[in-house]
N, C-alpha and C. Protein backbone atom coordinates (compact mmCIF):
# COMPACT_ATOMS: atom_id res chain seq x y z
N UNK A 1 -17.34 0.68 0.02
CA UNK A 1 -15.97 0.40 0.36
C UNK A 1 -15.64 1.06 1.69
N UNK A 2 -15.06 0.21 2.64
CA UNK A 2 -14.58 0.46 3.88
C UNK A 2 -13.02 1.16 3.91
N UNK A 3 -12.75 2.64 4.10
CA UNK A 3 -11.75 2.98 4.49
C UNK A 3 -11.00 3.35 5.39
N UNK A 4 -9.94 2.83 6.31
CA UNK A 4 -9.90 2.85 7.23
C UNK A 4 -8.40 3.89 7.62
N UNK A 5 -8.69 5.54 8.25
CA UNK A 5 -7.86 6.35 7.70
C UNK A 5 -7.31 6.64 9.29
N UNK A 6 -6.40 6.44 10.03
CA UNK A 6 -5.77 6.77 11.20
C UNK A 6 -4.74 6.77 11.67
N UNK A 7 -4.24 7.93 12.72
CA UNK A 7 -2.99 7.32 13.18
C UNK A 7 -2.96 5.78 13.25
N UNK A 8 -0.74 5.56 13.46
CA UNK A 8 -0.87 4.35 14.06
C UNK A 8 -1.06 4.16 15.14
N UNK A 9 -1.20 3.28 16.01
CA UNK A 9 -1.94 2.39 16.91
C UNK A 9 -3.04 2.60 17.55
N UNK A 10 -3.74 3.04 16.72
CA UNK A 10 -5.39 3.53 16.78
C UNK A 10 -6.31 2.11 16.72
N UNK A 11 -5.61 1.19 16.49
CA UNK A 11 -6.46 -0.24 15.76
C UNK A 11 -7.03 -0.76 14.73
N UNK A 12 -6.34 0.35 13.68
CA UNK A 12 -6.82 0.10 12.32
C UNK A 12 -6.60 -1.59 11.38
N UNK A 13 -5.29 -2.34 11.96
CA UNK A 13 -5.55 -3.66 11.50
C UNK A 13 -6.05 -4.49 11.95
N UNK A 14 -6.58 -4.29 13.50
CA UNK A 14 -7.55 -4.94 14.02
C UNK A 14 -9.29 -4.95 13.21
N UNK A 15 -9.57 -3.68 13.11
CA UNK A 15 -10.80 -3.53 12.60
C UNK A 15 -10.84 -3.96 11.59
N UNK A 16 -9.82 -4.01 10.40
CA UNK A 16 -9.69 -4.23 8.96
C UNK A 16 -10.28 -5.81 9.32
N UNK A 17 -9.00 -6.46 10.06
CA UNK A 17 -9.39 -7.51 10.32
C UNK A 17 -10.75 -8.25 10.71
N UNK A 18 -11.29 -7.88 11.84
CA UNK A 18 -12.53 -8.25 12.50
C UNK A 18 -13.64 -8.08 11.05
N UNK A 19 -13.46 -6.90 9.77
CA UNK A 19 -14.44 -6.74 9.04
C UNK A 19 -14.77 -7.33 8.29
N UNK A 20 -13.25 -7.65 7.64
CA UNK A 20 -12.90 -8.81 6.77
C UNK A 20 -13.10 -10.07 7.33
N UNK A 21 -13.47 -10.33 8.46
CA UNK A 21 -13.66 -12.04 8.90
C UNK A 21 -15.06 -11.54 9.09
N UNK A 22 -15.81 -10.54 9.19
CA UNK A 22 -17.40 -10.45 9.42
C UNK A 22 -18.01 -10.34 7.42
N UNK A 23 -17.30 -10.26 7.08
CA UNK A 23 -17.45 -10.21 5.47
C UNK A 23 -17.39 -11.47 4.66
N UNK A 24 -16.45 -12.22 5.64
CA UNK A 24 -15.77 -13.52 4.68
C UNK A 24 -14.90 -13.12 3.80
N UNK A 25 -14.23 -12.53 4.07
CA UNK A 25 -13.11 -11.51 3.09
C UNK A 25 -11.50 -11.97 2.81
N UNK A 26 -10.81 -12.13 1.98
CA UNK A 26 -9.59 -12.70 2.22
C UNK A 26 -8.93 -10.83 2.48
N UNK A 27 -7.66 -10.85 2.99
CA UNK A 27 -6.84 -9.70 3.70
C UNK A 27 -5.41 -10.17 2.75
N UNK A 28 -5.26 -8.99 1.98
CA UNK A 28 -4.23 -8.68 0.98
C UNK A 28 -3.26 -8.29 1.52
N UNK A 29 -2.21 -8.88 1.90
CA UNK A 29 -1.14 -8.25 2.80
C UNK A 29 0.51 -8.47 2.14
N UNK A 30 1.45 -7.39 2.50
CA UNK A 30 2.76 -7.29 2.07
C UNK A 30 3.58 -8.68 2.67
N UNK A 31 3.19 -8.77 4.04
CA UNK A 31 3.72 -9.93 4.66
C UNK A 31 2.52 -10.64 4.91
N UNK A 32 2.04 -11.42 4.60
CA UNK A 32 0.83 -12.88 5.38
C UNK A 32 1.24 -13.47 6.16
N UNK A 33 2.51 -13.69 6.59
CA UNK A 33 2.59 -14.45 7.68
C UNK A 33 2.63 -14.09 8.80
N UNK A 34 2.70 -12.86 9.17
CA UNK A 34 2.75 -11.72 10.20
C UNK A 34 1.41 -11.13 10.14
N UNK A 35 0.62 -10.96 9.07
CA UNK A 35 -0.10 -9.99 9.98
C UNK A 35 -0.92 -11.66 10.17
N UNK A 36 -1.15 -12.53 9.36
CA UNK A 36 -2.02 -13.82 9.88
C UNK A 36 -1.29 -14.43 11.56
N UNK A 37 -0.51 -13.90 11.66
CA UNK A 37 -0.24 -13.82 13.37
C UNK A 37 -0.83 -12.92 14.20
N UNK A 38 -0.85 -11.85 13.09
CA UNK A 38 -1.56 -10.83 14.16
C UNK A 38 -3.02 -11.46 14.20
N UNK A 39 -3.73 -11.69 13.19
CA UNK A 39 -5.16 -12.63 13.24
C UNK A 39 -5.21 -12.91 14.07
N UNK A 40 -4.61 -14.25 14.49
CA UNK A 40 -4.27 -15.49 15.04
C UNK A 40 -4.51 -14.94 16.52
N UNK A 41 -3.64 -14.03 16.97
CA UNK A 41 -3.31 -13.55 18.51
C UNK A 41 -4.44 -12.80 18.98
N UNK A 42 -5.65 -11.72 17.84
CA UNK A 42 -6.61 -11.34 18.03
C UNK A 42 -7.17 -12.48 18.37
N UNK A 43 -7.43 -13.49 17.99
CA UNK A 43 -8.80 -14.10 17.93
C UNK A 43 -9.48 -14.41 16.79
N UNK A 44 -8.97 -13.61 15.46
CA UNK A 44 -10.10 -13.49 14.53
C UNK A 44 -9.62 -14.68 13.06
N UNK A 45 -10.50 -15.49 12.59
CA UNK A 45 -9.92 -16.29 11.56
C UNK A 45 -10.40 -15.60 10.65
N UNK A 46 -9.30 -15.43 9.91
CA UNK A 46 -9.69 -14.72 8.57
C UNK A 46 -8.42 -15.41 7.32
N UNK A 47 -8.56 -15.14 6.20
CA UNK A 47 -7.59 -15.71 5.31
C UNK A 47 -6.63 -14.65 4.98
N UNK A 48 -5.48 -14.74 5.24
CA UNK A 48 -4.51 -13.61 4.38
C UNK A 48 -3.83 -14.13 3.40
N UNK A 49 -3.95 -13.62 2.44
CA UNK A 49 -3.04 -13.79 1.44
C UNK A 49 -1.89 -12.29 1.14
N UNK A 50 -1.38 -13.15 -0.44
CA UNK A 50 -0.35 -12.21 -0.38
C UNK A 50 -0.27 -12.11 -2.28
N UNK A 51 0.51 -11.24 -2.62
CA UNK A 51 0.49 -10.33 -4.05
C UNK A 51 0.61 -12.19 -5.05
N UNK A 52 1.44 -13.04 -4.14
CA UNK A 52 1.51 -14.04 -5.00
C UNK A 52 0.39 -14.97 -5.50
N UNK A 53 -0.16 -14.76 -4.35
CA UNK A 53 -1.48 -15.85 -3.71
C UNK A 53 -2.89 -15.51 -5.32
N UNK A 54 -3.05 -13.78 -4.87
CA UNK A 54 -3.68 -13.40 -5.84
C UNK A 54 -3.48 -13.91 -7.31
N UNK A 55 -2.61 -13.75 -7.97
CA UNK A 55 -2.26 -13.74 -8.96
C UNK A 55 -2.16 -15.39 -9.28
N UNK A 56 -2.01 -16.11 -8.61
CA UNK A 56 -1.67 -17.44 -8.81
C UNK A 56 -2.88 -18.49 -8.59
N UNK A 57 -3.82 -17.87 -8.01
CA UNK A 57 -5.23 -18.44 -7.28
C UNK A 57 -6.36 -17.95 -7.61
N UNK A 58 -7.24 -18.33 -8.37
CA UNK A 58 -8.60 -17.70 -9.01
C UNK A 58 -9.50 -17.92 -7.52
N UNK A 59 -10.02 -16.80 -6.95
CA UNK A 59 -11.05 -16.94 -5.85
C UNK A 59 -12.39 -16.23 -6.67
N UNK A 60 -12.24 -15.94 -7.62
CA UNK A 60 -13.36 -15.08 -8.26
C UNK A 60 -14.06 -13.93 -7.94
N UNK A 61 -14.93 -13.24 -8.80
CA UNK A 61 -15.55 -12.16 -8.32
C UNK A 61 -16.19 -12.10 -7.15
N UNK A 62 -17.18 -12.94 -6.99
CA UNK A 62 -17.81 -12.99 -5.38
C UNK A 62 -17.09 -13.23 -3.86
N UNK A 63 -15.50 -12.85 -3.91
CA UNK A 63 -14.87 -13.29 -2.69
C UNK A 63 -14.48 -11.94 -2.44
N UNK A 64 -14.98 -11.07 -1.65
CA UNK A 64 -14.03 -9.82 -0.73
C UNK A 64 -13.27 -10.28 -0.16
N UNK A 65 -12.48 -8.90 -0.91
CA UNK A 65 -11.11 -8.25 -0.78
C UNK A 65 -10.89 -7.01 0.37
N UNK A 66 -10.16 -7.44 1.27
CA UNK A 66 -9.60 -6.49 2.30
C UNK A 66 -7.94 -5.98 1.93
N UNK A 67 -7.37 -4.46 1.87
CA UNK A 67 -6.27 -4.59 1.48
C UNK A 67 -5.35 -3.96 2.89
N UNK A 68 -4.74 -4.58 3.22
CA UNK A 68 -4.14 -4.17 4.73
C UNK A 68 -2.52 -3.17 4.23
N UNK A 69 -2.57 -2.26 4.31
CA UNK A 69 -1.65 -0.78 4.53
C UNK A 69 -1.26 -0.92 2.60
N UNK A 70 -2.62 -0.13 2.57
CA UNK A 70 -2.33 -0.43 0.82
C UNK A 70 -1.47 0.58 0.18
N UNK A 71 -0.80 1.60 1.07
CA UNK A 71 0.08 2.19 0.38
C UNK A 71 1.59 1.44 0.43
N UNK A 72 1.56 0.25 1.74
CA UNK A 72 2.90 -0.75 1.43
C UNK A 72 2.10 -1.10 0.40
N UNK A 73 1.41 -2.08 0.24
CA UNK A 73 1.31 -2.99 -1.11
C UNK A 73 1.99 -2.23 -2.02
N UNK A 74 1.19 -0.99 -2.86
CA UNK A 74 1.45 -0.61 -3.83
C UNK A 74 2.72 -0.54 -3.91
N UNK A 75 3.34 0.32 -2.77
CA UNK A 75 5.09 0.43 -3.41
C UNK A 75 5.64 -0.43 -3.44
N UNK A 76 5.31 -1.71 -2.69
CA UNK A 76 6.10 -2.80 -2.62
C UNK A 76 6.24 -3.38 -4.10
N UNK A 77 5.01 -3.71 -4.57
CA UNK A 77 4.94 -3.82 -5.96
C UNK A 77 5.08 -3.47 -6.91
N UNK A 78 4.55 -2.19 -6.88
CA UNK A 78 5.17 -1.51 -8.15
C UNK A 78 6.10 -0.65 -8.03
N UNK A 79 7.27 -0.67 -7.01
CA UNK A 79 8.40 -0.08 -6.79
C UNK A 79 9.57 -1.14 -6.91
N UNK A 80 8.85 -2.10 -5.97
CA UNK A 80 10.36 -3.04 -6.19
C UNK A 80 9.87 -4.09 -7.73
N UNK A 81 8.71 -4.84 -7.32
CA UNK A 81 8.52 -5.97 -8.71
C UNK A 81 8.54 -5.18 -10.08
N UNK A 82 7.98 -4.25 -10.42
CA UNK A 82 7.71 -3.01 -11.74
C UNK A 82 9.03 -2.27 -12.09
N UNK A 83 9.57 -1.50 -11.14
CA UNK A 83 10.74 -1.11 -11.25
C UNK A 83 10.32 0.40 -11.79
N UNK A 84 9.31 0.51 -10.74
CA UNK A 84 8.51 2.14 -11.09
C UNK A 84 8.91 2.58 -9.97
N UNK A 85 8.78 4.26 -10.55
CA UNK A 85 9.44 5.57 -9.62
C UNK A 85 8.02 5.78 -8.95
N UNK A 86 7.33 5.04 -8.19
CA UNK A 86 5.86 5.88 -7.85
C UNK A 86 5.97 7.56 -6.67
N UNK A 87 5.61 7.84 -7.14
CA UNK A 87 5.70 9.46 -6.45
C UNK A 87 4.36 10.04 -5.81
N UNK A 88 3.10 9.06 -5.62
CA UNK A 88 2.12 9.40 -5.48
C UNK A 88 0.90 8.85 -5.61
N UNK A 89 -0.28 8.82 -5.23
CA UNK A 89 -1.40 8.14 -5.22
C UNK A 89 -2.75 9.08 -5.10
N UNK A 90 -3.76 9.02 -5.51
CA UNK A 90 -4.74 9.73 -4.50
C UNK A 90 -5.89 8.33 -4.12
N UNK A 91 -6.64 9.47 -3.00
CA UNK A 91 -7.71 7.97 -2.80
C UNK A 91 -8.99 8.76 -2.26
N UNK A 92 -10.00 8.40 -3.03
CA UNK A 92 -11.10 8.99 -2.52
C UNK A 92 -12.19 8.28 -1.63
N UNK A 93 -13.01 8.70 -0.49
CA UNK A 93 -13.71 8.51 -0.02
C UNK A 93 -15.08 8.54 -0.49
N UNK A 94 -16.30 7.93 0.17
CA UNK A 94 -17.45 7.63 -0.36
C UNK A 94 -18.08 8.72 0.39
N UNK A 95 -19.40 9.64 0.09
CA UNK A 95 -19.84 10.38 0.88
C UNK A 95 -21.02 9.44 1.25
């Protein structure tokens, strides 16, 4: 698993991006239509979807998953759709 840990405008959704289109990866995003602009303006074709897309669309086990600023996702989801108090996360790295 690729984690991608940096200030902002270091180029971290660029790279996400470029990895996920070198992967064949769909890109899990809060907004799809924005960052698939940001795609778009890189250069890079890649698929973005979004929390609905998932859930509504069987791509199956064999399709990587890229998750673009997965601490929006999470709160987005399970703060506003859940109606959870989230206060926290951890996330570990691979050595």
């Amino acid at each position: 698993m690729k984690v991608i840990a940096r200030p902002m405008g270091t180029g971290k959704t660029e790279e996400l991006l470029r990895s996920a289109a070198q992967d064949k990866a769909l890109v899990l995003a809060e907004n799809k239509a924005e960052l698939q602009a940001k795609a778009n303006a890189y250069g890079i074709t890649v698929q973005v979807v979004d929390w609905d897309d998932i859930v509504n669309t069987y791509y199956g086990p064999d399709v990587p998953l890229y998750i673009h600023r997965m601490d929006d996702v999470i709160k987005h989801y399970f703060e506003e759709d859940y109606s959870l108090n989230l206060k926290g996360y951890s996330i570990r790295t691979e050595n």
